[in-house]
C-alpha atoms as a PDB file:
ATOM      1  CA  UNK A   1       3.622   1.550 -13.581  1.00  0.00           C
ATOM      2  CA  UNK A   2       1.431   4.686 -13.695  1.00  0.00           C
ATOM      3  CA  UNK A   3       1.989   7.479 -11.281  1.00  0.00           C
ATOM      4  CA  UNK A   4      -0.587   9.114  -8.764  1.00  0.00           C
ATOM      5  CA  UNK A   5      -0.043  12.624  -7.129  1.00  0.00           C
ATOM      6  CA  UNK A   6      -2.219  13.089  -4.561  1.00  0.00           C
ATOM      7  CA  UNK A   7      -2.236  15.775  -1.319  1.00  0.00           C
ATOM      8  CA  UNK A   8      -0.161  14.417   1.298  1.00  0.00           C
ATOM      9  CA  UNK A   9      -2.025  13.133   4.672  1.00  0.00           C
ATOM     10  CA  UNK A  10      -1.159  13.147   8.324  1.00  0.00           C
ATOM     11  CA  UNK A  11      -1.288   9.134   7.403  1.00  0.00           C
ATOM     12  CA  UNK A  12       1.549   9.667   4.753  1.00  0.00           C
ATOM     13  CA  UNK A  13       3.893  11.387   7.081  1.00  0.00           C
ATOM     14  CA  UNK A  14       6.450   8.430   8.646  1.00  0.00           C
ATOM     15  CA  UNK A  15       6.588   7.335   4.986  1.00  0.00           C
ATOM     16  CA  UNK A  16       7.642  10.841   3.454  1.00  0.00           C
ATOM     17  CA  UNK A  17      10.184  10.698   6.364  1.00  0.00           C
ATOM     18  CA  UNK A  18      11.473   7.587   5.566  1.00  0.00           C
ATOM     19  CA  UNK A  19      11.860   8.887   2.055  1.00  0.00           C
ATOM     20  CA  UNK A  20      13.592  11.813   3.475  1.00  0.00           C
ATOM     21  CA  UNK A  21      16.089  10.207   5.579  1.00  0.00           C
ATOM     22  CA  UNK A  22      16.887   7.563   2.284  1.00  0.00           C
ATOM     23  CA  UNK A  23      17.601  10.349  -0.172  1.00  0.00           C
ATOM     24  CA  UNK A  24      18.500  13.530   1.440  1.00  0.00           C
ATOM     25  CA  UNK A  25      21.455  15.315   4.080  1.00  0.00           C
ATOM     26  CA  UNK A  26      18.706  17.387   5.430  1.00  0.00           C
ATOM     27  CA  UNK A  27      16.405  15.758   7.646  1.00  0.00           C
ATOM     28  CA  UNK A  28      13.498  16.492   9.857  1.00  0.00           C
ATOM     29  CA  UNK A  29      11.783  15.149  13.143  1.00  0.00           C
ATOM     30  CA  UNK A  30       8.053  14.485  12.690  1.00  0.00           C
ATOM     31  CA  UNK A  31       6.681  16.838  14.445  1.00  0.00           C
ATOM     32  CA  UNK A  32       7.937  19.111  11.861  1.00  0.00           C
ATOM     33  CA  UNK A  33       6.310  17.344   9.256  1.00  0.00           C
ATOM     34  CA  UNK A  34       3.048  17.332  11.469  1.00  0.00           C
ATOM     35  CA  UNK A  35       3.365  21.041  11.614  1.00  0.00           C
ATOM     36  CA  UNK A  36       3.502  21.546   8.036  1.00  0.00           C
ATOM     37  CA  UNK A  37       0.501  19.498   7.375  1.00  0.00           C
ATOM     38  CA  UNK A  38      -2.019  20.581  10.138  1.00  0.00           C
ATOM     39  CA  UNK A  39      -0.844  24.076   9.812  1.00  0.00           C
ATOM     40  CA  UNK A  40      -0.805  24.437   5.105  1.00  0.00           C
ATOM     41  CA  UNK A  41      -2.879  21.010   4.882  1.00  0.00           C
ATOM     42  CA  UNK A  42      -3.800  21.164   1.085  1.00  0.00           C
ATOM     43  CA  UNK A  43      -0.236  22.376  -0.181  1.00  0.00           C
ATOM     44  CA  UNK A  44       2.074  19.291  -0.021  1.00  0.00           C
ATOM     45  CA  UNK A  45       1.851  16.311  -2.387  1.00  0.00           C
ATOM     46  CA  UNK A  46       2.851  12.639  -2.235  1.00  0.00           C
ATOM     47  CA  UNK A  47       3.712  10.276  -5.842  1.00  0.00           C
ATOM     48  CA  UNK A  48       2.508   7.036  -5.451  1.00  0.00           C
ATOM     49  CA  UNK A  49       2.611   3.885  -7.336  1.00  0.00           C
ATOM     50  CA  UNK A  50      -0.617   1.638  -6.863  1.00  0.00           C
ATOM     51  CA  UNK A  51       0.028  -2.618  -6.915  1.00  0.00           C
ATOM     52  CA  UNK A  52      -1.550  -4.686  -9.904  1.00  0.00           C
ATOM     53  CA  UNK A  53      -4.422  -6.674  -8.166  1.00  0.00           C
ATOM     54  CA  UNK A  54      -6.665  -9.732  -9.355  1.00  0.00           C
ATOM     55  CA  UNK A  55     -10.108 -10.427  -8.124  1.00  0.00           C
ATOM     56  CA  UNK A  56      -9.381 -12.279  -5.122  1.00  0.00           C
ATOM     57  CA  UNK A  57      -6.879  -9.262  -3.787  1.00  0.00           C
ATOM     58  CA  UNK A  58      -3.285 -10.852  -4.581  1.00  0.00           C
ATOM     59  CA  UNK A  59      -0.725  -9.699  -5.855  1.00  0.00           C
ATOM     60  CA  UNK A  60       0.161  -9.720  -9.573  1.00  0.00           C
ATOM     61  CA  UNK A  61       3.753 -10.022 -10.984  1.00  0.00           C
ATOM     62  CA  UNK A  62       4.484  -7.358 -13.359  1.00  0.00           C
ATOM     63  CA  UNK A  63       3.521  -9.317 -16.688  1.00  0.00           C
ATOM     64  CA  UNK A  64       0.115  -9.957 -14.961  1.00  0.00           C
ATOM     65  CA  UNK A  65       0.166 -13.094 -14.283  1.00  0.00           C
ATOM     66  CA  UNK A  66      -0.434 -14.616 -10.488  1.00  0.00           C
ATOM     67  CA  UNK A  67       2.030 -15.797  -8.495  1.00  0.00           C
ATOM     68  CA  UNK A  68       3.269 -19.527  -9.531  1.00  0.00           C
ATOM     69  CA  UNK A  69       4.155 -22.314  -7.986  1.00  0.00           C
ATOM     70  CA  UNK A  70       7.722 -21.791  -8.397  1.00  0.00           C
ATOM     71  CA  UNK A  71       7.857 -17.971  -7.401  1.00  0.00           C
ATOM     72  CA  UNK A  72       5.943 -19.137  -4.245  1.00  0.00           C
ATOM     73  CA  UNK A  73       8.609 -21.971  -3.436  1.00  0.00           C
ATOM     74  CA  UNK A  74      11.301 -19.375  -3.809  1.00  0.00           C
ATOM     75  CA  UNK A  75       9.547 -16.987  -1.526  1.00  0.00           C
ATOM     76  CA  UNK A  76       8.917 -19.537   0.721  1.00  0.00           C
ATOM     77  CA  UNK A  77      12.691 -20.246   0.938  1.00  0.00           C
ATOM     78  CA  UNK A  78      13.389 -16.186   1.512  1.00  0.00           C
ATOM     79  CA  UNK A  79      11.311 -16.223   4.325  1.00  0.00           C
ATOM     80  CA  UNK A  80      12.503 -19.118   5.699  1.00  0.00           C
ATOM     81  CA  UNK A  81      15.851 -18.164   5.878  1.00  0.00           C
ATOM     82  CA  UNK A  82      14.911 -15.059   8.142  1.00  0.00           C
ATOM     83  CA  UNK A  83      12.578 -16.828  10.339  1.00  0.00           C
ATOM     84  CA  UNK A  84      12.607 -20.711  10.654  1.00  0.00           C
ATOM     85  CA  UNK A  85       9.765 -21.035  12.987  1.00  0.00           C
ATOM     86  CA  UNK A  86       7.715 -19.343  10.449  1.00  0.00           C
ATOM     87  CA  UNK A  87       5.729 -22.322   8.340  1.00  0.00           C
ATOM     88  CA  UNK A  88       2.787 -21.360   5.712  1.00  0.00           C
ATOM     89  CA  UNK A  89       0.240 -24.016   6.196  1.00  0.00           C
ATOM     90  CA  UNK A  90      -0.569 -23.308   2.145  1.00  0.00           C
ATOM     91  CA  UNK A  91       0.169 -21.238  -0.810  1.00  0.00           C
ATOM     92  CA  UNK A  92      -2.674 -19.065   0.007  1.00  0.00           C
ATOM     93  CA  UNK A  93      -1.390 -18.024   3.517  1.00  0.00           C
ATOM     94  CA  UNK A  94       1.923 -17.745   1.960  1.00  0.00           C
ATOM     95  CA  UNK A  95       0.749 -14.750  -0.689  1.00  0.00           C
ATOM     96  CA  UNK A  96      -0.916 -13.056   1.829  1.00  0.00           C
ATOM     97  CA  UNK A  97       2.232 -13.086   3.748  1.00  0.00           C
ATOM     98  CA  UNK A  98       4.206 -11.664   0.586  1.00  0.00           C
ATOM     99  CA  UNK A  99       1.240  -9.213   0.246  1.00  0.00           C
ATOM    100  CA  UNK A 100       1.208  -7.404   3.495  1.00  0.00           C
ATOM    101  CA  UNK A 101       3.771  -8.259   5.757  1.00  0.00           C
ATOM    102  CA  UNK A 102       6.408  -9.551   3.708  1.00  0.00           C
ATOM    103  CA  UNK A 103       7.098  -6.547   0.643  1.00  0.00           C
ATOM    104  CA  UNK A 104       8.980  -5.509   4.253  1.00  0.00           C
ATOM    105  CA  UNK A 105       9.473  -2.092   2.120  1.00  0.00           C
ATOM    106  CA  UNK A 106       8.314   1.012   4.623  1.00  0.00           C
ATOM    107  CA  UNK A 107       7.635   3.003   1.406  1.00  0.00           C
ATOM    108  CA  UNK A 108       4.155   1.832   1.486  1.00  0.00           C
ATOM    109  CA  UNK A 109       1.372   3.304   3.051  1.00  0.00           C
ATOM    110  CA  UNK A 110      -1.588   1.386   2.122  1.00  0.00           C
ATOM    111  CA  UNK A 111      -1.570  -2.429   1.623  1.00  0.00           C
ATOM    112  CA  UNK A 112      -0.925  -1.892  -2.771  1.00  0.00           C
ATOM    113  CA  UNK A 113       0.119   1.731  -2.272  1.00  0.00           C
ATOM    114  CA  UNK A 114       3.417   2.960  -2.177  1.00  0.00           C
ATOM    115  CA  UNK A 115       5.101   5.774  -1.717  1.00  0.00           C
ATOM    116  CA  UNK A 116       7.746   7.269  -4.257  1.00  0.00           C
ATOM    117  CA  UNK A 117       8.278  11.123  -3.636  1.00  0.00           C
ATOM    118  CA  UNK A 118       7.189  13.845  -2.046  1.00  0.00           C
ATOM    119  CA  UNK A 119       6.671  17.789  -1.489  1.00  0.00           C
ATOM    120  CA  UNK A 120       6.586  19.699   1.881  1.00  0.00           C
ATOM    121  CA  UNK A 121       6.026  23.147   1.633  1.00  0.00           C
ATOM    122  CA  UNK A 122       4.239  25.992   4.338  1.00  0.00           C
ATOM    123  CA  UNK A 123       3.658  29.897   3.871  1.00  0.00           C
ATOM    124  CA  UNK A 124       6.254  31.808   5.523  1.00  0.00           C
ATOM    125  CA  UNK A 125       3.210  33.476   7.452  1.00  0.00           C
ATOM    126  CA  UNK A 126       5.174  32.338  10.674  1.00  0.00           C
ATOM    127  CA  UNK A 127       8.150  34.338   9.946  1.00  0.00           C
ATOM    128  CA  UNK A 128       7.954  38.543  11.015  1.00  0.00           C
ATOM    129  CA  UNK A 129       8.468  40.605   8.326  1.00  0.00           C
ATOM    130  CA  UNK A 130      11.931  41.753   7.288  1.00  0.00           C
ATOM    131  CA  UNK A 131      12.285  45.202   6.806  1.00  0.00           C
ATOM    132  CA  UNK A 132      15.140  45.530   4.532  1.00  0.00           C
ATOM    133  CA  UNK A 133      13.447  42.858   2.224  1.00  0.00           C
ATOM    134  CA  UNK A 134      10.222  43.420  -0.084  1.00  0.00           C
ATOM    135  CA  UNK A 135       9.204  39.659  -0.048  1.00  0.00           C
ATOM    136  CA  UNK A 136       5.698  39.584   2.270  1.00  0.00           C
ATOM    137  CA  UNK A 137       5.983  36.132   4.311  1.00  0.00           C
ATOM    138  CA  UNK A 138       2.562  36.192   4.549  1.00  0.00           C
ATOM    139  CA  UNK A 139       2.088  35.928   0.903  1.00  0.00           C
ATOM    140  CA  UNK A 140       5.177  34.001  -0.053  1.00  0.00           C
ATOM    141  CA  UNK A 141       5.412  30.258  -0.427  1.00  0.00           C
ATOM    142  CA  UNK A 142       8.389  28.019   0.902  1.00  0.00           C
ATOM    143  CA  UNK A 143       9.202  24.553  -0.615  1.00  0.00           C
ATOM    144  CA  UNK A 144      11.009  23.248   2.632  1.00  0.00           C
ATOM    145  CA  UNK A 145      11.840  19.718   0.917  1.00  0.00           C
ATOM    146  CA  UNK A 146      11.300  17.677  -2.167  1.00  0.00           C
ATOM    147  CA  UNK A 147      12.286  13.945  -2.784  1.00  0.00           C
ATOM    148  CA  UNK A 148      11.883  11.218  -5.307  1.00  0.00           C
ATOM    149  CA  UNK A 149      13.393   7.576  -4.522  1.00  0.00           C
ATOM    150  CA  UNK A 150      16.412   6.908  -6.546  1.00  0.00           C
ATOM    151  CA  UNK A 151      14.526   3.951  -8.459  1.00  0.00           C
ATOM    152  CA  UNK A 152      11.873   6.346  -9.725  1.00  0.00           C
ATOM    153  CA  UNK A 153      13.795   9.882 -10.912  1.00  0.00           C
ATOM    154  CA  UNK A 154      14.117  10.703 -14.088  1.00  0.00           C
ATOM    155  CA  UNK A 155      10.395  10.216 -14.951  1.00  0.00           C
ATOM    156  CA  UNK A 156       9.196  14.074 -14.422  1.00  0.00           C
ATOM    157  CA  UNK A 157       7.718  12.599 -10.511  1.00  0.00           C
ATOM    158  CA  UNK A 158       9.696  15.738  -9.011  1.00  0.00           C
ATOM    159  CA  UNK A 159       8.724  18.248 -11.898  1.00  0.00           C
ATOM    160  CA  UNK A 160       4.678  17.004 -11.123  1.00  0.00           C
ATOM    161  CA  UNK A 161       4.807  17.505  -7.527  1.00  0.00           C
ATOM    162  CA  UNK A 162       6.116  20.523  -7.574  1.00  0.00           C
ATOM    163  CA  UNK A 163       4.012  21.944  -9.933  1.00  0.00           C
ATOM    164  CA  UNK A 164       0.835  20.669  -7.672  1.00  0.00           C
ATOM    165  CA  UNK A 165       2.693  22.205  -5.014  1.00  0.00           C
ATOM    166  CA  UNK A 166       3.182  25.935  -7.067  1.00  0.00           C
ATOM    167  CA  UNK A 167      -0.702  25.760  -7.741  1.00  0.00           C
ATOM    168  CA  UNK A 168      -1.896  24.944  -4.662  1.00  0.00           C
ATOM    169  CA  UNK A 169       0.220  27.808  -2.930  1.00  0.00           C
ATOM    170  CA  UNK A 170      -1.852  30.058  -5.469  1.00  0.00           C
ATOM    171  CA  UNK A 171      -4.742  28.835  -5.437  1.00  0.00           C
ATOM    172  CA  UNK A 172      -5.080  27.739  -1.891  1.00  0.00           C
ATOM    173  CA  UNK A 173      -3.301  31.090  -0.129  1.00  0.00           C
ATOM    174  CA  UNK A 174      -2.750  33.477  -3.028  1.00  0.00           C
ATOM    175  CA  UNK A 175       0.485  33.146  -2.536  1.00  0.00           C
ATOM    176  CA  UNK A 176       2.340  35.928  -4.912  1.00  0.00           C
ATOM    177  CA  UNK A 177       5.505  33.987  -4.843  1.00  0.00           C
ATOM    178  CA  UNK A 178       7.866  30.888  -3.410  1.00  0.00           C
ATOM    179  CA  UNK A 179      11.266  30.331  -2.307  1.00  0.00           C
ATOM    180  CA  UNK A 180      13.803  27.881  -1.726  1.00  0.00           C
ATOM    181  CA  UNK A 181      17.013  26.648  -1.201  1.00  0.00           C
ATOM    182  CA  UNK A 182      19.020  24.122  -2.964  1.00  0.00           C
ATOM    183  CA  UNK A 183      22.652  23.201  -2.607  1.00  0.00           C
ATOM    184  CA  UNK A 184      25.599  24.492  -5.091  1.00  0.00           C
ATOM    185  CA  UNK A 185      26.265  20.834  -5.372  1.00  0.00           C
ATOM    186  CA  UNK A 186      22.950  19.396  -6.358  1.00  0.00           C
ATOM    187  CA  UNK A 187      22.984  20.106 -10.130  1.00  0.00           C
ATOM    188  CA  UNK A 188      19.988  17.752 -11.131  1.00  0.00           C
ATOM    189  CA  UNK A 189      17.454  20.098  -8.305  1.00  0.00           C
ATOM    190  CA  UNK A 190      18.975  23.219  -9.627  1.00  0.00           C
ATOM    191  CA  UNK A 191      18.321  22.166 -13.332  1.00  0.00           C
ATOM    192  CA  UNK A 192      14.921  21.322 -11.919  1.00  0.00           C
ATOM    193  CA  UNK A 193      14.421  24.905 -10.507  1.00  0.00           C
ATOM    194  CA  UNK A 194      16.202  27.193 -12.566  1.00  0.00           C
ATOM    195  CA  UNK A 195      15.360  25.653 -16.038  1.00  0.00           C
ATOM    196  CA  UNK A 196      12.217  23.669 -15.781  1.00  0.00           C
ATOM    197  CA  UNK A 197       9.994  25.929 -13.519  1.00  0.00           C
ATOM    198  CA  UNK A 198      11.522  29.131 -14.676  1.00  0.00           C
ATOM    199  CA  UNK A 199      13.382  29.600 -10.567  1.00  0.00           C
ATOM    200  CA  UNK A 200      15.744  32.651 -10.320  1.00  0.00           C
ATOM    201  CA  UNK A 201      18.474  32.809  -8.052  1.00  0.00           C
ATOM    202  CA  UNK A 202      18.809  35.636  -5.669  1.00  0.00           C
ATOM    203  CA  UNK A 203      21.436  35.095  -3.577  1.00  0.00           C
ATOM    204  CA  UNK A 204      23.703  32.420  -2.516  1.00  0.00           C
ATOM    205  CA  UNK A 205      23.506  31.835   1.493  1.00  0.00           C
ATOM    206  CA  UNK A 206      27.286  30.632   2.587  1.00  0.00           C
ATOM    207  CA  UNK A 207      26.742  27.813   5.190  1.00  0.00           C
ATOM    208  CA  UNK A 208      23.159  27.236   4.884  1.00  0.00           C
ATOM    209  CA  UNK A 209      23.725  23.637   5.387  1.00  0.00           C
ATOM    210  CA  UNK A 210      24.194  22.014   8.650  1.00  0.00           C
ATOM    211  CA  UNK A 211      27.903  21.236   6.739  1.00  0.00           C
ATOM    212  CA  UNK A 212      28.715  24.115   5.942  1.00  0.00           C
ATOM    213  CA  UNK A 213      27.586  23.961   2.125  1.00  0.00           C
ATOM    214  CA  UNK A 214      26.924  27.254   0.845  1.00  0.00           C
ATOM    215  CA  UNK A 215      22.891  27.084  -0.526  1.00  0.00           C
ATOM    216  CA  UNK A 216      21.122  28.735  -3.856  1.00  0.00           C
ATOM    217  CA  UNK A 217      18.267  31.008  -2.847  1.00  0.00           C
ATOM    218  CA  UNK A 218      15.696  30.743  -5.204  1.00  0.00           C
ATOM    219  CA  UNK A 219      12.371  32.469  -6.133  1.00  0.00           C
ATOM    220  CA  UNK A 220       9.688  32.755  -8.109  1.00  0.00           C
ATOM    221  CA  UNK A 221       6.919  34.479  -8.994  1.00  0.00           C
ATOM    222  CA  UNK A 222       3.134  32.643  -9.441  1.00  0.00           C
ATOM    223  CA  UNK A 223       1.129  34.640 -11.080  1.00  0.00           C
ATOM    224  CA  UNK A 224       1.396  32.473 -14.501  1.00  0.00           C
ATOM    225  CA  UNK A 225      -0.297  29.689 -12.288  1.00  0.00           C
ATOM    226  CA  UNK A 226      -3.454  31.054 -12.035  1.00  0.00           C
ATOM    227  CA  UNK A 227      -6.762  29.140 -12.739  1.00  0.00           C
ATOM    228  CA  UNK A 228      -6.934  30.286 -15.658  1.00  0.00           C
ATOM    229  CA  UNK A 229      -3.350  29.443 -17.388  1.00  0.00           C
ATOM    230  CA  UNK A 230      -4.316  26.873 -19.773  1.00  0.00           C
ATOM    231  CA  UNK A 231      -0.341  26.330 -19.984  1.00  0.00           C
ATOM    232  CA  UNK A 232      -0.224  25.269 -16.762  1.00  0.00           C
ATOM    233  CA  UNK A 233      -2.643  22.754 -17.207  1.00  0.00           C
ATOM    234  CA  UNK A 234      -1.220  21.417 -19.559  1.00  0.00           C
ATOM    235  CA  UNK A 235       2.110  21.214 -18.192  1.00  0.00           C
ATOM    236  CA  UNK A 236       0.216  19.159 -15.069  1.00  0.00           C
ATOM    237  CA  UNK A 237      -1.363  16.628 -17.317  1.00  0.00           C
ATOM    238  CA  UNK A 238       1.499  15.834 -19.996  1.00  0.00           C
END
């Protein structure tokens, strides 16, 4: 099923939480999530997965085909055994059922759309200057979390959104670099960082985590994701 990444929306945000609280230790109340988007609105990115649909607007198994009779009996059965007053008068008012209210999966935002990763990131133009440190926070970029649903990793999702993510930040806010942290224990995001999108490490934070888990600092530099990088691009597309 193709794969759509698209700038996250205020509408997106209980989902990306959701998606948060499935996959990752570190989690976030939405307000935080609200600040991130009205305050760096066109720097975080959603994946998305978009339903199959037929002309009349139901939903299509994965071959294609529309639902049959015998799918619809077994549904019928599913939903019966959760709610016993409920009684579809007909197959039609049965599919709708399966189409809206009964995927019962909070990963989707629109009716056919659902929701399989994400990227939150801000400017660290809320944070004063260190002295001691030659990073500007009002140029540097902060990936505060990134998450891809179990079912859908290992497809490049995380790699994409991230590199949306990288551009915007340069594009958007000429951001001159980004940092982040990832956990000594979390070897697939540190492959991710270090060797896909060319991360360096420049320090390791003991107890970052809430657990006491000592954290990579990471950084790196975006000049190479200018406009004008026709490597970037096509990095983005392939």
């Amino acid at each position: 099923m193709p794969i759509n990444i698209r700038r996250a929306t205020v509408a997106d945000l209980i989902t990306m939480q959701h998606t948060n609280l499935t996959n990752l230790p570190e989690n976030y109340t939405f307000k935080f999530y609200l600040y991130h988007l009205l305050t760096w609105p066109h720097i975080s990115f959603v994946a998305t997965t978009i339903d199959p649909i037929d002309s009349s607007d139901n939903l299509l198994f994965e071959n294609g085909e529309p639902a049959s009779e015998s799918t619809l009996k077994e549904k019928m059965n599913e939903i019966a055994k959760e709610n016993p007053l409920f009684k579809p008068e007909n197959n039609d008012q049965l599919l709708e059922l399966i189409n809206t209210n009964a995927k019962m999966d909070s990963q989707y935002i629109n009716k056919n759309e659902k929701i399989v990763g994400y990227v939150l990131a801000k400017l660290n133009d809320d944070e004063e200057p260190n002295p001691d440190s030659d990073i500007n926070p009002a140029q540097t970029g902060h990936v505060t979390s990134l998450s891809v649903m179990r079912t859908y990793r290992k497809l490049g999702i995380a790699e994409k959104l991230m590199l949306q993510s990288l551009k915007a930040l340069r594009d958007t806010h000429s951001a001159k670099d980004v940092i982040l942290h990832v956990r000594e224990s979390n070897g697939a995001a540190f492959h991710l960082y270090k060797n896909k999108l060319d991360f360096e490490i420049l320090t390791v934070e003991k107890g970052y985590y809430m657990d006491k888990e000592d954290a990579y600092k990471m950084k790196k530099d975006l000049s190479a994701y200018d406009s004008e990088d026709e490597e970037y691009e096509d990095d983005l597309l392939n």
